[in-house]
Protein backbone atom coordinates (compact mmCIF):
# COMPACT_ATOMS: atom_id res chain seq x y z
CA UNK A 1 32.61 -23.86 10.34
CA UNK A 2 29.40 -23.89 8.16
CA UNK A 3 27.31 -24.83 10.99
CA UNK A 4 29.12 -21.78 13.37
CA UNK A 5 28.26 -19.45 10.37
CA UNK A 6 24.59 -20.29 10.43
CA UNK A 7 23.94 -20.51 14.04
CA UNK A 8 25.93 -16.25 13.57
CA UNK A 9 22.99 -15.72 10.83
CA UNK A 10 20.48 -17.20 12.61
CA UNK A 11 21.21 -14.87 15.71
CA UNK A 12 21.42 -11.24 13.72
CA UNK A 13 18.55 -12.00 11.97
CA UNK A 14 17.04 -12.49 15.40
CA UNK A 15 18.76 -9.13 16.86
CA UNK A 16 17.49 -7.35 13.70
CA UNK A 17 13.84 -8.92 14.09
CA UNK A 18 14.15 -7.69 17.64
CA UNK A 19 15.63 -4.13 17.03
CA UNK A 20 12.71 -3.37 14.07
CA UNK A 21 9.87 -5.21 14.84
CA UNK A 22 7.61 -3.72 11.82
CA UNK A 23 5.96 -6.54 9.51
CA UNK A 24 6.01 -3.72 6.87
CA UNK A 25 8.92 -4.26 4.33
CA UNK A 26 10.54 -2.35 1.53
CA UNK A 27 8.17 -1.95 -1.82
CA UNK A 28 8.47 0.88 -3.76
CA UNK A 29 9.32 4.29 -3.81
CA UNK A 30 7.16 8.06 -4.52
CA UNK A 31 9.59 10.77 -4.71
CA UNK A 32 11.54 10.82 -1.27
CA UNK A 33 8.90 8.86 0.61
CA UNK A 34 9.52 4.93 0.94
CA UNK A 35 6.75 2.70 0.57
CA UNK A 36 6.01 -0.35 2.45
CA UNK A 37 3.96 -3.39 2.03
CA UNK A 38 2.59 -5.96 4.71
CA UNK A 39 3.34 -9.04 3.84
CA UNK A 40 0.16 -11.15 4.43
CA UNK A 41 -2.96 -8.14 4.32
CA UNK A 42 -3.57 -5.45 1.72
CA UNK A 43 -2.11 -2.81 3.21
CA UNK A 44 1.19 -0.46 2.75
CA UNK A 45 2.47 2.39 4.62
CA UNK A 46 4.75 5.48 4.39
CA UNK A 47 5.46 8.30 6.72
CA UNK A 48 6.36 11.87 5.98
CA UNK A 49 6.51 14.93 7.95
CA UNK A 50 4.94 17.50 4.95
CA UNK A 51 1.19 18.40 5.60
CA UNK A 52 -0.56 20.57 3.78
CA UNK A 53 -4.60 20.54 3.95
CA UNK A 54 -7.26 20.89 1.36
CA UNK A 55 -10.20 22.89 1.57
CA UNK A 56 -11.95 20.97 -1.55
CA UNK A 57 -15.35 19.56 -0.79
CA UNK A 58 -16.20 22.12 1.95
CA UNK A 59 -19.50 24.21 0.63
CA UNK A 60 -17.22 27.31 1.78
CA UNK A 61 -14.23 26.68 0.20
CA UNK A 62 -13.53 29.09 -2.41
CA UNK A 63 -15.35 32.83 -3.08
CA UNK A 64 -15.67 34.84 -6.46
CA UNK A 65 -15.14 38.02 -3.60
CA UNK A 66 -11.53 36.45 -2.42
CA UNK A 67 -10.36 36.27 -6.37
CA UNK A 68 -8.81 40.30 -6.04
CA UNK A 69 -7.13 39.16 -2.58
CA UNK A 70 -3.38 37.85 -2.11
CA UNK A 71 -3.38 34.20 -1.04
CA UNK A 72 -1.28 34.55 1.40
CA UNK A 73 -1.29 38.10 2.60
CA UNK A 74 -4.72 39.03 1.71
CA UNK A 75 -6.78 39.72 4.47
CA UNK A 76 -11.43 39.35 4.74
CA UNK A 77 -11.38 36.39 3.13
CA UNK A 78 -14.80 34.92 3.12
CA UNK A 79 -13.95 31.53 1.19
CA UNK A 80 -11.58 28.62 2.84
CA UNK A 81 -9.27 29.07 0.04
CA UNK A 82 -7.84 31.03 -2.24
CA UNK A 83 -9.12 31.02 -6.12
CA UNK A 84 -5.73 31.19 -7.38
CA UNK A 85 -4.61 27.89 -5.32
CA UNK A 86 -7.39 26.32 -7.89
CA UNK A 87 -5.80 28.15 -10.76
CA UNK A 88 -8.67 30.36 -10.88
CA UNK A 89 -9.67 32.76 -13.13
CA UNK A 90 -7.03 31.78 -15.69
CA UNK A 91 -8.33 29.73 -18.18
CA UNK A 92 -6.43 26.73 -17.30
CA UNK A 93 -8.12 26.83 -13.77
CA UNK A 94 -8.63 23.11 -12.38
CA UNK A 95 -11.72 21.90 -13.68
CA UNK A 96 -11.99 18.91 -11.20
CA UNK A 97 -11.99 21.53 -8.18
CA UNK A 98 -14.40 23.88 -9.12
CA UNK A 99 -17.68 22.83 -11.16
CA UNK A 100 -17.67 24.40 -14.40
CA UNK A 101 -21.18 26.50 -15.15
CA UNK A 102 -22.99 24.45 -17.09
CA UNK A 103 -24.35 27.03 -18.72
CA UNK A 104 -20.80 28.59 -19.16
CA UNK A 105 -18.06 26.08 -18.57
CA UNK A 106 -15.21 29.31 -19.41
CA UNK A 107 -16.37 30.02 -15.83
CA UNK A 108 -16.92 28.03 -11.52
CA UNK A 109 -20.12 27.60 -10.99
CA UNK A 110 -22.00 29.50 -8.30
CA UNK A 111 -24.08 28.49 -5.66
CA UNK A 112 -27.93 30.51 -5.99
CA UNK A 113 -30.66 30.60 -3.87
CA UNK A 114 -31.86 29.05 -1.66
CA UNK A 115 -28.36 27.05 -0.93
CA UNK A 116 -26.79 28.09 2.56
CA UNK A 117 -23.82 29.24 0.93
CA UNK A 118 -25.17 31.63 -1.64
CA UNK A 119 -22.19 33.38 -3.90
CA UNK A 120 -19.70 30.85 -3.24
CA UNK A 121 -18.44 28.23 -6.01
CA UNK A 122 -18.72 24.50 -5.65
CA UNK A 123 -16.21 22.58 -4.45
CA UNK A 124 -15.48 19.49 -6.22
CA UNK A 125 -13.79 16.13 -4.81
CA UNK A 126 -12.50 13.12 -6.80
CA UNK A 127 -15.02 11.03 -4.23
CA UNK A 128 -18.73 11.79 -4.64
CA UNK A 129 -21.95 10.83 -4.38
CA UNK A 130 -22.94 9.51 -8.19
CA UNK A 131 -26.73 10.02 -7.04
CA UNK A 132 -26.71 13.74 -5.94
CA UNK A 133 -26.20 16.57 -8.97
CA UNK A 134 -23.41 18.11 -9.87
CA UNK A 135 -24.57 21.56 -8.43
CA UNK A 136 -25.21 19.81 -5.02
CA UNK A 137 -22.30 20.38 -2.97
CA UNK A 138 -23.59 17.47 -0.79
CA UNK A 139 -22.90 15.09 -3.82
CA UNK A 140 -19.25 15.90 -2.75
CA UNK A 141 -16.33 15.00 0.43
CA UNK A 142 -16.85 17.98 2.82
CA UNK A 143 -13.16 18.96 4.30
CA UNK A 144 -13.93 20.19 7.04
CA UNK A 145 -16.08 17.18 8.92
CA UNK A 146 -14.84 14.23 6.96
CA UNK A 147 -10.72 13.15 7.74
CA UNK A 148 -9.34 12.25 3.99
CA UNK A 149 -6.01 12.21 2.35
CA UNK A 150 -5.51 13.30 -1.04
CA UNK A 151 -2.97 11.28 -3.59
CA UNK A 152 -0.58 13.08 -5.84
CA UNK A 153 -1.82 12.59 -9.60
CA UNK A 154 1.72 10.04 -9.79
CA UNK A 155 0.52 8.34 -6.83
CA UNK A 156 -2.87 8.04 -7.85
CA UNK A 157 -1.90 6.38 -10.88
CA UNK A 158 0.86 4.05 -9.74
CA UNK A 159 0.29 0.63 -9.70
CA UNK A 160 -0.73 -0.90 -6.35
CA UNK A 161 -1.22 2.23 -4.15
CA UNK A 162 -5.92 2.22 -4.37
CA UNK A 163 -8.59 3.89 -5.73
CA UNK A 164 -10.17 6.86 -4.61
CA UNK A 165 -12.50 5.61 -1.57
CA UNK A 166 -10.07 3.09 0.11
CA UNK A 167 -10.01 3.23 3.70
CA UNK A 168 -7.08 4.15 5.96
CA UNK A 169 -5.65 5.03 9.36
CA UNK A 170 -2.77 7.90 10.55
CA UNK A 171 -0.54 8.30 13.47
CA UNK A 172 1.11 11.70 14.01
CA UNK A 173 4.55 9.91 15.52
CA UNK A 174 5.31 12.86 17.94
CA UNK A 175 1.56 13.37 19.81
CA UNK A 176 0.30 9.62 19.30
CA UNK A 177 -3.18 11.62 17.80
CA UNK A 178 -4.65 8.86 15.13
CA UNK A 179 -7.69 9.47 13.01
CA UNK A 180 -9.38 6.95 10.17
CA UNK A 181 -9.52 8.53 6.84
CA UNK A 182 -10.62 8.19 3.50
CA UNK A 183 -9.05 8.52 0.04
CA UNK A 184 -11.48 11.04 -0.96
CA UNK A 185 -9.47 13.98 -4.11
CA UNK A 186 -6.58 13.52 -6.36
CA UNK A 187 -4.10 16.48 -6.45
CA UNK A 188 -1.36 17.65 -8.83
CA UNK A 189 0.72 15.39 -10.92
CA UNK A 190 3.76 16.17 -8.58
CA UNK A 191 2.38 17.04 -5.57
CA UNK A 192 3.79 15.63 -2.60
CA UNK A 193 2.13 12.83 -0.29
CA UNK A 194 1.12 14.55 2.82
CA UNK A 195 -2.26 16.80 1.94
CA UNK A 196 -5.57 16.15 3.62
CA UNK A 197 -8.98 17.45 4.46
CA UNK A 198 -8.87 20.52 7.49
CA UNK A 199 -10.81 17.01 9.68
CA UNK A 200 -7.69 15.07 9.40
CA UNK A 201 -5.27 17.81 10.14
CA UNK A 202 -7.49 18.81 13.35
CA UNK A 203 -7.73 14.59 14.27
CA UNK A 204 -4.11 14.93 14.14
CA UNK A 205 -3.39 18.00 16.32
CA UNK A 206 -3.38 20.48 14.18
CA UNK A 207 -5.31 24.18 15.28
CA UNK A 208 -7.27 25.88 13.11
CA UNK A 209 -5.43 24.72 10.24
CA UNK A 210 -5.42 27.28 7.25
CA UNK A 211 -5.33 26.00 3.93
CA UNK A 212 -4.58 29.31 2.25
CA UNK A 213 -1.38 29.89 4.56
CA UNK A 214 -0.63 26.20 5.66
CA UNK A 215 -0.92 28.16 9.56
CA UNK A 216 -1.94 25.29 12.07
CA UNK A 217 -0.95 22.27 11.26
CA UNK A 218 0.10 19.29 12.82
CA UNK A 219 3.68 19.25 13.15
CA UNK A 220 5.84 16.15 12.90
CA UNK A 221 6.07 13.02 11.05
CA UNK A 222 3.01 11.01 10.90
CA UNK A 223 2.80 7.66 9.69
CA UNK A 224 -0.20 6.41 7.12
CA UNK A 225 -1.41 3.36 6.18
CA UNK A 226 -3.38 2.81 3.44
CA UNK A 227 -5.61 0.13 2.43
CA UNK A 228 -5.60 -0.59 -1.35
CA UNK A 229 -8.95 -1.93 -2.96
CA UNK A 230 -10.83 -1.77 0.35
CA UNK A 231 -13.75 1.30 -0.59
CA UNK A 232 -17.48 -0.01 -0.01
CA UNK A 233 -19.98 0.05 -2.05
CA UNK A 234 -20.91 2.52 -2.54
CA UNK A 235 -18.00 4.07 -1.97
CA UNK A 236 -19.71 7.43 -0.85
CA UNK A 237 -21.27 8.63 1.14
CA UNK A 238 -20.50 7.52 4.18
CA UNK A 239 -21.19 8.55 7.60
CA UNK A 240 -18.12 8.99 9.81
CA UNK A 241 -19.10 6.11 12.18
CA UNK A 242 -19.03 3.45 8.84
CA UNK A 243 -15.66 5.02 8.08
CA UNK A 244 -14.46 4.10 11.62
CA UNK A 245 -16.15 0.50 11.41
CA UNK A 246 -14.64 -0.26 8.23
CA UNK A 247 -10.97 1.05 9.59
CA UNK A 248 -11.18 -0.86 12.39
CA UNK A 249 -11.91 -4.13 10.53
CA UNK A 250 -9.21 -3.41 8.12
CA UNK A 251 -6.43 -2.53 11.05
CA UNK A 252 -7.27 -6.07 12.59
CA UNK A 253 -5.88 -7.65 9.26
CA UNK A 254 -2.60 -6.10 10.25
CA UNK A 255 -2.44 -6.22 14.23
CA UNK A 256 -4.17 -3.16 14.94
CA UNK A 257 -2.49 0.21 15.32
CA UNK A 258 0.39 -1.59 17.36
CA UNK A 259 1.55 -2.54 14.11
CA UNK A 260 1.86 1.22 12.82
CA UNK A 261 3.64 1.91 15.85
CA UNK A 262 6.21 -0.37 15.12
CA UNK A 263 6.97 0.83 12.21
CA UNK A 264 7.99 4.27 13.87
CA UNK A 265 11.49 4.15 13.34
CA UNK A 266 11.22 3.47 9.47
CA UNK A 267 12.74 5.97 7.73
């Protein structure tokens, strides 16, 4: 009877193995979103259908002109963003998305001659380039040419989940687009997982995507996998071909993006 019993475990572990063949397993949890870990590589995953992109970074992003303007309904916008989604002018505005003055840090810095984008603030990421100033908005991630994905404050600081700089890969599950990305800007405490740069959200099908409105954007779930601990050094910058070299290395450890794939039908 005990042998009949094992030979019955033996095949539905089989059937299960066979009906979900994702390496991934159960780890943790953020909010709604299940977490998965690989079993032999660095590397976890989660899927989620929320998007919502992130103009941070981009020399463009956000105006002093657009601060009268409703975010949403507002119309001659001449920034990416709206002031108010960086809590500015109120005086608890977010510090780590607009550069202070330094010569008045009640107020966003903004760009003077002879920078290309005269008038407009700088942009701030949690990635940067330590050797560039703090004025230069090259020291910082640009949105819209580099594909990154922001973590929620929580997430950032959970144990296990990287570092700002660590590599990873994304599969919207309904069009089969994938893009490489980098962990490049930490968002609010509570934030959902989900945001990324306006590159990433056009890599993944999205049209014209509007940070401001959240118009555009890729619709679906789409599937992430991250690779904790794995930024180079120096972690920025880096050119969009070393992003895609170092991906590619990194998706080997796991069986390429077949292995993503599998894990589809995870909920």
């Amino acid at each position: 009877m005990k042998r009949t019993l094992s030979l019955l475990t033996l095949l539905i572990v089989a059937c299960r193995a066979l009906a979900n063949p994702c390496a991934f397993t159960q780890w943790t949890k953020y909010q709604d979103t299940n977490l998965y870990k690989h079993p032999v590589a660095s590397a976890y995953l989660f899927q989620t259908p929320a998007v919502k992109v992130d103009a941070d970074g981009a020399p463009n992003a956000y105006h002093p002109d657009d601060i009268k303007l409703h975010c949403t309904k507002g119309t001659g916008f001449k920034g990416l963003d709206c002031p108010a989604n960086a809590g500015y002018p109120h005086s608890s505005w977010w510090r780590s998305a607009l550069l202070p003055d330094p010569g008045n840090p009640a107020r966003a810095y903004v760009q003077p001659t002879p920078s290309s984008y005269v008038g407009f603030f700088v942009s701030q990421t949690s990635l940067f380039d330590s050797t560039k100033d703090k004025t230069d908005t090259a020291r910082y991630v640009d949105s819209r040419t580099v594909p990154y994905l922001v973590f929620p404050g929580r997430f950032n600081s959970m144990s296990g989940t990287g570092v700002m700089g660590d590599f990873g890969y994304a599969i919207n599950v309904a069009t089969g687009k994938a893009s490489p990305f980098v962990v490049a800007e930490v968002g609010p405490p509570q934030a959902q997982l989900g945001e990324m740069s306006i590159a990433l959200a056009i890599a993944l099908g999205g049209t014209n995507p509007n940070p401001r409105t959240g118009a555009g954007v890729p619709k679906g779930k789409t599937v992430y996998v991250v690779f904790p601990r794995s930024r180079a050094a120096p972690a920025w910058p880096l050119s969009y071909k070393q992003i895609v070299a170092n991906v590619n290395v990194l998706l080997r450890s796991i069986g390429g993006p077949t292995a993503i794939n599998d894990c589809k039908a995870a909920p």
